[in-house]
Protein backbone atom coordinates (compact mmCIF):
# COMPACT_ATOMS: atom_id res chain seq x y z
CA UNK A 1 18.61 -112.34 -60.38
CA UNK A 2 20.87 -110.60 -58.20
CA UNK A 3 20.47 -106.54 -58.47
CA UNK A 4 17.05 -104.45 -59.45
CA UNK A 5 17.38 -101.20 -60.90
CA UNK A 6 14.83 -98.58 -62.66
CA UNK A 7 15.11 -95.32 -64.40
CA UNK A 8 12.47 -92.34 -64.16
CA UNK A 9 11.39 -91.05 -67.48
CA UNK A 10 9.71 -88.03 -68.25
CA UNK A 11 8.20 -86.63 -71.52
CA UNK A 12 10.39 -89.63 -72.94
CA UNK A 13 13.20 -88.55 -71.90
CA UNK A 14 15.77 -90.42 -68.98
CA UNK A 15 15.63 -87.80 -65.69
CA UNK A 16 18.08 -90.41 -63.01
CA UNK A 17 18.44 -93.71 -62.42
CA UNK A 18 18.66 -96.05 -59.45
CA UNK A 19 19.81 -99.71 -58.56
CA UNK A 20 20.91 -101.66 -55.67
CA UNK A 21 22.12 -105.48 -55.08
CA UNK A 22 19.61 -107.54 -53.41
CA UNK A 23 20.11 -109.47 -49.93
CA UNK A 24 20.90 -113.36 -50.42
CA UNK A 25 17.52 -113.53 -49.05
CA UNK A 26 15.67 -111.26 -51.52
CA UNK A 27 17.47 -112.83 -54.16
CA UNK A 28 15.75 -116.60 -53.48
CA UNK A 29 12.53 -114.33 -53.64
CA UNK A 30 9.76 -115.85 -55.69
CA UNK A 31 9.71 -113.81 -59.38
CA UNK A 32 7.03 -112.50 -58.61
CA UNK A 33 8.22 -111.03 -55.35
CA UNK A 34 10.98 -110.16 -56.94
CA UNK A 35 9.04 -107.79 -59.30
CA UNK A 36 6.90 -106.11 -57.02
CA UNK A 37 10.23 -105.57 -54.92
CA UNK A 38 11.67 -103.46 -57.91
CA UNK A 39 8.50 -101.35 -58.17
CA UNK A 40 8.33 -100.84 -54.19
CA UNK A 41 12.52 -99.84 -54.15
CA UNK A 42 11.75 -97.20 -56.77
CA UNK A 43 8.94 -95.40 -55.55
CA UNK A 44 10.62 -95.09 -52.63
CA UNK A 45 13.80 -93.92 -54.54
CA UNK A 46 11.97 -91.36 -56.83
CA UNK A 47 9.42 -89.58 -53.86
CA UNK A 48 10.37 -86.57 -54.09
CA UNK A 49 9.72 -86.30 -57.73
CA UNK A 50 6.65 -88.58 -58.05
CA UNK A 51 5.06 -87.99 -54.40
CA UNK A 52 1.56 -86.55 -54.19
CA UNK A 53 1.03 -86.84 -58.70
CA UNK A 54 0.18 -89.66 -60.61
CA UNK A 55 2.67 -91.75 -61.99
CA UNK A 56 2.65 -94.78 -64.37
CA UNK A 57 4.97 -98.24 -63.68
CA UNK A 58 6.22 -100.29 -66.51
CA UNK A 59 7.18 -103.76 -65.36
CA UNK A 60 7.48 -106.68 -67.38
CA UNK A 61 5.66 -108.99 -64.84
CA UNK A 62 1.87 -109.62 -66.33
CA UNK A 63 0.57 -110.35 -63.13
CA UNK A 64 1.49 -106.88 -61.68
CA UNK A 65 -0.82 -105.69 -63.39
CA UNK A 66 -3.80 -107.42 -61.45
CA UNK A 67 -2.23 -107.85 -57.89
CA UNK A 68 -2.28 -104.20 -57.53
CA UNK A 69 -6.31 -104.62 -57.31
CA UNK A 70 -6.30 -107.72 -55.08
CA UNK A 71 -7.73 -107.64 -51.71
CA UNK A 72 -4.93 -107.15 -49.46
CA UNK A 73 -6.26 -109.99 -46.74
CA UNK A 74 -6.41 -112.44 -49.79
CA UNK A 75 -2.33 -111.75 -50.57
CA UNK A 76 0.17 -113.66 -49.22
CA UNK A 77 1.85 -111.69 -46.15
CA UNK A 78 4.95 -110.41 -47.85
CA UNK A 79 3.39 -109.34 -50.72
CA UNK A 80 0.70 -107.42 -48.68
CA UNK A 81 3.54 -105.44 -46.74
CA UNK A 82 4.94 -104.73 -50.12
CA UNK A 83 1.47 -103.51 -51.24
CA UNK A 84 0.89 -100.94 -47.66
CA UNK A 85 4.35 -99.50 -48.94
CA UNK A 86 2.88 -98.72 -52.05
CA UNK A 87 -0.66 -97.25 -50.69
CA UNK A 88 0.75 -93.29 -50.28
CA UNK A 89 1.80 -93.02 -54.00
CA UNK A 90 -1.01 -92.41 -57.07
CA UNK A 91 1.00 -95.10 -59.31
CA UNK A 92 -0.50 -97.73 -61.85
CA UNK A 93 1.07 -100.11 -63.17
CA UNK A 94 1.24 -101.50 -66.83
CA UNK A 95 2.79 -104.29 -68.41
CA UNK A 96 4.87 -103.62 -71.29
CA UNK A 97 7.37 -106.66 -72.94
CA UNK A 98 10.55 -107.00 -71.91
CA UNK A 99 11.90 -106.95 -75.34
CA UNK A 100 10.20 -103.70 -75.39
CA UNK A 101 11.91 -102.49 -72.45
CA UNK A 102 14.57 -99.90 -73.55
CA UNK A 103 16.20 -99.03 -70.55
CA UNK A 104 16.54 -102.99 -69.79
CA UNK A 105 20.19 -104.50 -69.50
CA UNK A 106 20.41 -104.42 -73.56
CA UNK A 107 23.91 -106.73 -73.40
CA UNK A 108 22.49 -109.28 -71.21
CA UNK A 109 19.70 -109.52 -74.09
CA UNK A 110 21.81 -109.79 -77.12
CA UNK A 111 23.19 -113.43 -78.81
CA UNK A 112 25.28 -112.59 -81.26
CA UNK A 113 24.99 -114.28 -85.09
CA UNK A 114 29.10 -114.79 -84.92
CA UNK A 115 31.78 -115.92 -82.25
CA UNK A 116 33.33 -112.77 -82.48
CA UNK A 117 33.70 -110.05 -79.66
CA UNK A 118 30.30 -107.36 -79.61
CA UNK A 119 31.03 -103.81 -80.97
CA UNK A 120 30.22 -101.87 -77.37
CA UNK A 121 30.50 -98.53 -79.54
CA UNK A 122 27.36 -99.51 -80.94
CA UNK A 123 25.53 -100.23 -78.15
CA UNK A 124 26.87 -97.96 -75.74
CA UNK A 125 26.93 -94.69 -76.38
CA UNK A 126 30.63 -93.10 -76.23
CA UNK A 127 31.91 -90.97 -73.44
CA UNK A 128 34.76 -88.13 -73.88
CA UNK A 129 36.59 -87.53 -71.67
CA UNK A 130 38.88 -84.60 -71.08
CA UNK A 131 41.09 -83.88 -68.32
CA UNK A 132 42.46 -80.52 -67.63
CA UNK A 133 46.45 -79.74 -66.30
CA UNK A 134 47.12 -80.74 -62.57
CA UNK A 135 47.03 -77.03 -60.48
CA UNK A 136 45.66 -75.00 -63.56
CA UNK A 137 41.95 -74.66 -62.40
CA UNK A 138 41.64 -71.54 -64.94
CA UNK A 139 41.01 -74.56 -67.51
CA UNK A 140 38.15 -75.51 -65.32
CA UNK A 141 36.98 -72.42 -63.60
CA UNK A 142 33.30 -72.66 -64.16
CA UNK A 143 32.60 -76.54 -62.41
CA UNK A 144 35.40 -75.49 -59.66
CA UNK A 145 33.57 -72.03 -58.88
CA UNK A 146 30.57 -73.56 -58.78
CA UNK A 147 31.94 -76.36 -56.51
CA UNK A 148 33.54 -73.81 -54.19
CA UNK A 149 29.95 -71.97 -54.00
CA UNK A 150 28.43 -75.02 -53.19
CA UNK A 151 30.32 -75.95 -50.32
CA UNK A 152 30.29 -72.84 -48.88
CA UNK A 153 26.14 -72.59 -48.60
CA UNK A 154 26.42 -76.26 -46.97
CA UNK A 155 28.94 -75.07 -44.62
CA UNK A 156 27.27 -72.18 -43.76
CA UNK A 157 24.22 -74.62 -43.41
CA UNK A 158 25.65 -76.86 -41.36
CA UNK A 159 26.96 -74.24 -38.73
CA UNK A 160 23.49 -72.68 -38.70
CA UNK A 161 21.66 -76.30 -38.05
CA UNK A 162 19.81 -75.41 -41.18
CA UNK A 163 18.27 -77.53 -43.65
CA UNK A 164 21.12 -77.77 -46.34
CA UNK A 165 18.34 -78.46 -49.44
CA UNK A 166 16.35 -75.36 -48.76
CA UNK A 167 20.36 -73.26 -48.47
CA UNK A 168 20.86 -74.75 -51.94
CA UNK A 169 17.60 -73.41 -52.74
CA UNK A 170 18.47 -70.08 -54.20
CA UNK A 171 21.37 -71.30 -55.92
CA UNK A 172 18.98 -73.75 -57.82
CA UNK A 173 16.27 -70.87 -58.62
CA UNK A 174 18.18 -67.67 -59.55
CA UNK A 175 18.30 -67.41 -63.13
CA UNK A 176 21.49 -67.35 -65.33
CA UNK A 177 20.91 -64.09 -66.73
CA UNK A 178 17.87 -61.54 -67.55
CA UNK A 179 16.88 -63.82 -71.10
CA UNK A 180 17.83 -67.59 -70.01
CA UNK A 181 16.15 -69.44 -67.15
CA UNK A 182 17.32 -70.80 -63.97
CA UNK A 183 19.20 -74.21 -64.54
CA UNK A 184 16.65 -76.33 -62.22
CA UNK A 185 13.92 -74.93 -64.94
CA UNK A 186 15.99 -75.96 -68.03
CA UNK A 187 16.73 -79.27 -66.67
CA UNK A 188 13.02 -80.30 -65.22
CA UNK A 189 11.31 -78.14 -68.11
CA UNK A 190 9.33 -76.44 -65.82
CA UNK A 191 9.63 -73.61 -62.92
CA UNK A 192 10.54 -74.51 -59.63
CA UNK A 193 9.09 -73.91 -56.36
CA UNK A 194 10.77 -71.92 -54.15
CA UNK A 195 10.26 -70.35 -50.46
CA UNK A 196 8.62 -67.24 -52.40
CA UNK A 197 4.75 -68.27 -53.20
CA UNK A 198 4.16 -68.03 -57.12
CA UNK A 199 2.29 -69.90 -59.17
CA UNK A 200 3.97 -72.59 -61.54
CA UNK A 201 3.25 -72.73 -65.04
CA UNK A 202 4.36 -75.26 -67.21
CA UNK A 203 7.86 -74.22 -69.34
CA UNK A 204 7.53 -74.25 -73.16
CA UNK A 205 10.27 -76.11 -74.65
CA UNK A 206 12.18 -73.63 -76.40
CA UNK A 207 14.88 -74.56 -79.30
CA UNK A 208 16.97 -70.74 -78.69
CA UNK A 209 18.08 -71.76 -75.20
CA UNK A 210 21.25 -73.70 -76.59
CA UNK A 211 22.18 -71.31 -79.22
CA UNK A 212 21.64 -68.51 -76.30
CA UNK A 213 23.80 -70.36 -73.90
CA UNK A 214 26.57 -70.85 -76.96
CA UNK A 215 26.36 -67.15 -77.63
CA UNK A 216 26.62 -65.88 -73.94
CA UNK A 217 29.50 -68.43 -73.86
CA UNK A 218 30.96 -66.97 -76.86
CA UNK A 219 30.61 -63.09 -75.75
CA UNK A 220 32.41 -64.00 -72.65
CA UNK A 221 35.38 -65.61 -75.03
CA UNK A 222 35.83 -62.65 -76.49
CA UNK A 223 35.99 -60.45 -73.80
CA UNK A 224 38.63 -62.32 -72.07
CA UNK A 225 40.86 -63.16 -75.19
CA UNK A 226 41.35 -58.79 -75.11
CA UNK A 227 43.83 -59.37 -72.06
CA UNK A 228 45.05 -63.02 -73.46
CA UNK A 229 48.57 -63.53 -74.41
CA UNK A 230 49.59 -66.29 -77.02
CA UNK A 231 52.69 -68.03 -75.28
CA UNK A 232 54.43 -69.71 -78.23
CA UNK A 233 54.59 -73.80 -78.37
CA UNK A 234 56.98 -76.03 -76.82
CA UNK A 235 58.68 -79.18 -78.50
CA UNK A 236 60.06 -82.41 -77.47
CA UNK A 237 63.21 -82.68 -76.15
CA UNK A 238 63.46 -78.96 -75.47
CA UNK A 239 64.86 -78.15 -71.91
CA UNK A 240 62.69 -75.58 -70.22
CA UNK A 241 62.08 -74.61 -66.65
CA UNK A 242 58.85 -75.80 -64.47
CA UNK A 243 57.38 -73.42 -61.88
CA UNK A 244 56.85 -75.46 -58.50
CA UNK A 245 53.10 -74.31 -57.57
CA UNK A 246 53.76 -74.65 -53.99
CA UNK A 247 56.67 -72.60 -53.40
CA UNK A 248 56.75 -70.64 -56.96
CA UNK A 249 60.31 -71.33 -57.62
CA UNK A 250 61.79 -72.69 -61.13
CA UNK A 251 63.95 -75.49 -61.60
CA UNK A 252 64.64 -77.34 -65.23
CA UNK A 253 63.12 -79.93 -67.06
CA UNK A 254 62.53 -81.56 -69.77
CA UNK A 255 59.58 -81.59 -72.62
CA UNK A 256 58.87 -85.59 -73.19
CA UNK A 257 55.22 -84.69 -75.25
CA UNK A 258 52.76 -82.68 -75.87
CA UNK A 259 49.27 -83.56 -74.71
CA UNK A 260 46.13 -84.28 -77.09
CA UNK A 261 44.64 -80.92 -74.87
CA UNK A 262 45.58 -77.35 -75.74
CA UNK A 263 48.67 -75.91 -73.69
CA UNK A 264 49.24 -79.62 -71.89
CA UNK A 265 52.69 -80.86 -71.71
CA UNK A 266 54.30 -83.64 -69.94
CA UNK A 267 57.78 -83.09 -69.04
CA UNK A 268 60.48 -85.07 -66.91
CA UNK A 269 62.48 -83.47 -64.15
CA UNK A 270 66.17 -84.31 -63.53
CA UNK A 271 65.32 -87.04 -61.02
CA UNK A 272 63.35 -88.99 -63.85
CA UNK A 273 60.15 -87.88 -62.12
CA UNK A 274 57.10 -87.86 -65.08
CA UNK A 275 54.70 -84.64 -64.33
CA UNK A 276 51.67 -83.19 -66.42
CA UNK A 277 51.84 -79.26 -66.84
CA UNK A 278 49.88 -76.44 -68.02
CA UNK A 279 51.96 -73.92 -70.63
CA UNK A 280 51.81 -71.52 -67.77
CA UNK A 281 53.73 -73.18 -65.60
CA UNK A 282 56.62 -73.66 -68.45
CA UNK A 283 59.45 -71.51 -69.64
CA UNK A 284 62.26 -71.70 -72.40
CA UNK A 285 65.06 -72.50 -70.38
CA UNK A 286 67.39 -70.89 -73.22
CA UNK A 287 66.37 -67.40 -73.09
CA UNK A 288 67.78 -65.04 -70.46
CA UNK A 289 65.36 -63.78 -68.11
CA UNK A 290 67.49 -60.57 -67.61
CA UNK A 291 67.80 -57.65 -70.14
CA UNK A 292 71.86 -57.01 -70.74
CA UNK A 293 72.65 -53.67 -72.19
CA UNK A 294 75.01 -53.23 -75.07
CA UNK A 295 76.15 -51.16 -77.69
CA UNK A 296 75.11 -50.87 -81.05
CA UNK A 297 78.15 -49.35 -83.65
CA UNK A 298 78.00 -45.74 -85.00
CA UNK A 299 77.75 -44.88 -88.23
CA UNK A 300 81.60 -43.92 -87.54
CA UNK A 301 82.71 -47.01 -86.34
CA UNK A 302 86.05 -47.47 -89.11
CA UNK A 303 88.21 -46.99 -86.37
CA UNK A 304 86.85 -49.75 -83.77
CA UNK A 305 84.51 -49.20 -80.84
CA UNK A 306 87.21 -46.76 -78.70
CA UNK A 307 87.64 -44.50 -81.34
CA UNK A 308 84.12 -43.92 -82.21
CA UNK A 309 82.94 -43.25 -78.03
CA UNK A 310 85.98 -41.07 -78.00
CA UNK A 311 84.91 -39.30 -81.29
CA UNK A 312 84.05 -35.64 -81.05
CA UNK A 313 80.55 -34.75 -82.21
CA UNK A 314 80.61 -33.86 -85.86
CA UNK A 315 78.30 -29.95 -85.19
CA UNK A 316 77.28 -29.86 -89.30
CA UNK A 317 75.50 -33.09 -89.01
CA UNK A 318 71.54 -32.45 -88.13
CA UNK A 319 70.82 -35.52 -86.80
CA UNK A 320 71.57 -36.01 -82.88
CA UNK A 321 72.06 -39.86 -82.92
CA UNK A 322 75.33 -38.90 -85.15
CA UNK A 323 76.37 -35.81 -82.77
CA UNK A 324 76.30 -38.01 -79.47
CA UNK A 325 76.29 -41.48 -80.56
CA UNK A 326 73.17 -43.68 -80.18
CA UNK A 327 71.87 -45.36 -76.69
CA UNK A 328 72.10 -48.21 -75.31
CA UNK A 329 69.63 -50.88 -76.44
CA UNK A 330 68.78 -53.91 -74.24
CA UNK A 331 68.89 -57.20 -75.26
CA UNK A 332 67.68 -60.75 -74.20
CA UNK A 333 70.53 -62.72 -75.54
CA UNK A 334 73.78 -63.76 -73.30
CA UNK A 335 75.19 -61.06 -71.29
CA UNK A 336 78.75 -60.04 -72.75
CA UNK A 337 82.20 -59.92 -70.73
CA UNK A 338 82.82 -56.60 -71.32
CA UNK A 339 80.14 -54.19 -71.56
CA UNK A 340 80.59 -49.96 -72.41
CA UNK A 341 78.18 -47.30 -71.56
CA UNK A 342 78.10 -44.27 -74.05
CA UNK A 343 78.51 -41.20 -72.34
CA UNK A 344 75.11 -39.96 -71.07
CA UNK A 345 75.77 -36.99 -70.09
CA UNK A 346 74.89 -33.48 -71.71
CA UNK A 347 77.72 -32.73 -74.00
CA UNK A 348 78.53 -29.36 -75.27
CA UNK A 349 78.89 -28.95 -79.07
CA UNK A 350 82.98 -27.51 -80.26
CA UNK A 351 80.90 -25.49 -82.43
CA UNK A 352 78.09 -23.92 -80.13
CA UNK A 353 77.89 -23.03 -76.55
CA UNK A 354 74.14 -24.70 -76.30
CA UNK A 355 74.45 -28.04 -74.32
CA UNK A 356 72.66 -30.53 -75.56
CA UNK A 357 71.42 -34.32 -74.31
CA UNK A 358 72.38 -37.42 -75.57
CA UNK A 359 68.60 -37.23 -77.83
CA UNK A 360 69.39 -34.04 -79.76
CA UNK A 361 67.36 -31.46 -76.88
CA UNK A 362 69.05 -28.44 -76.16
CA UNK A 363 69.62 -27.96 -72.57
CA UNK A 364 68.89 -24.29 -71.29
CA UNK A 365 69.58 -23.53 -67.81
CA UNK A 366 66.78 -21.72 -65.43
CA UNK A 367 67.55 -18.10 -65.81
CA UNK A 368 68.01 -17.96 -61.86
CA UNK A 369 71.42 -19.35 -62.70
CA UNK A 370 72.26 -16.56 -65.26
């Protein structure tokens, strides 16, 4: 026996857990030193939850359960300084099996029927995990806000010489909103004390909470997918350009796979250098980040592009895209050698006297100038 270790349960549930290693000295402990150890190391561990209320040990040692009514003078000396370290704490201990023990080191306990290797996923409960792109925090923003609040109040602490549990304090006890509790009072089931007097009551367990968490969660989904914009998917193999975070610049890459987590790519620069980005960060490298203007043929256009800018205006026709030709219309694909303007100017109809713009508007002069 090398290590002790105990958990703190309450209303059957797990709450935190502690271990340690023990000294090559503890460890040559007699077992039932060894024991009593265990139940001293997490008293100790758990006093700010257990200190000053009455608390029940489980220990799989039987004669715990008398020792803890002994005499002190008629216990050996180590054993009584264990006991004096147990005196400020309302604790009793109870025996309970150790194959009853469910928080005991279940893999050290099991023989298997077979010589084949243990199924872990059905002893250990499974873990996801999901990591987020490296320098997209947006994918994270709740923990890392909450991180960045934190060590602010303990800087601030620190600089003031104040106590940094009591600055955490108010971050622990303001509620999440007007209808869900504070978080401390969801996780102990009960209200917290705080540095304003009140009395605490105890917290009925209320089923809603989750679905009101999911729900505020939701609402806030919503809200921010109103300003969201879709960027469309990348492939493998594609060439596309990488934003540098640091200095904001773009160079190119290349798209090796897409990640098992939305809007994740890894992609490999032109040194052979593997990196992990967010869609953000990620551009089609074929598509011209410049709008090119060009021209778009008339309905005239039998007699090539020259002939139909130098075309006079037809005056019968009553739409103005056919008197003065149509704009100019950007586009996003490769910008041409040779690129021609239509005329933009107000042009005077052979026909009328009333200038008109390129759209059709007649253009009437202020009657100063008449």
């Amino acid at each position: 026996m090398t290590s002790i270790g105990a958990p703190f349960i309450q209303d059957g549930k797990p709450i935190t857990f502690v271990s340690k290693s023990m000294t090559d000295t503890e460890s040559r402990y007699a077992n039932i030193k060894r024991k009593l150890l265990a139940v001293v190391f997490a008293l100790e561990r758990f006093h700010t939850y257990i200190y000053g209320k009455p608390v029940l040990v489980q220990s799989d040692h039987k004669p715990l359960e008398n020792i803890q009514y002994k005499n002190l003078s008629k216990a050996p000396p180590r054993l009584q300084r264990m006991l004096l370290r147990i005196q400020p704490y309302n604790c009793t201990i109870q025996y309970k099996a150790g194959k009853e023990m469910i928080f005991a080191d279940y893999l050290s306990r099991i023989s298997p029927s077979t010589a084949g290797e243990i199924e872990l996923d059905k002893i250990v409960h499974q873990v996801l995990h999901t990591t987020s792109s490296p320098h997209y925090p947006q994918s994270n923003g709740f923990i890392e806000r909450t991180a960045q609040t934190v060590k602010n109040c303990l800087k601030k602490a620190k600089a003031q010489k104040q106590n940094p549990q009591l600055a955490l304090l108010p971050l622990r006890t303001i509620p999440i909103d007007n209808t869900l509790p504070l978080p401390a009072e969801l996780f102990f089931n009960r209200k917290v004390q705080n540095q304003i007097p009140h009395i605490i009551r105890h917290t009925n367990k209320s089923e809603h909470i989750q679905n009101q968490l999911l729900a505020r969660q939701n609402t806030q989904k919503i809200y921010f997918d109103q300003h969201r914009k879709e960027l469309p998917p990348l492939f493998d193999n594609q060439q596309v350009s990488v934003q540098d975070t640091t200095t904001d610049l773009w160079s190119s890459a290349t798209i090796i796979k897409s990640c098992g987590e939305p809007r994740s790519y890894v992609i490999q620069t032109p040194d052979g250098t593997t990196l992990r980005r967010n869609r953000r960060h990620l551009k089609d490298s074929g598509r011209s980040q410049h709008a090119v203007p060009v021209t778009q043929p008339t309905d005239d256009d039998d007699h090539g592009d020259d002939d139909t800018l130098d075309k006079p205006a037809d005056s019968t026709s009553d739409d103005p895209r056919k008197i003065h030709g149509r704009p100019p219309v950007l586009s996003t694909g490769p910008p041409k050698e040779s690129v021609t303007w239509a005329n933009a100017s107000p042009t005077t109809s052979s026909n009328s006297s009333t200038a008109r713009t390129r759209s059709g508007r007649a253009v009437k002069p202020p009657k100063r100038f008449e």
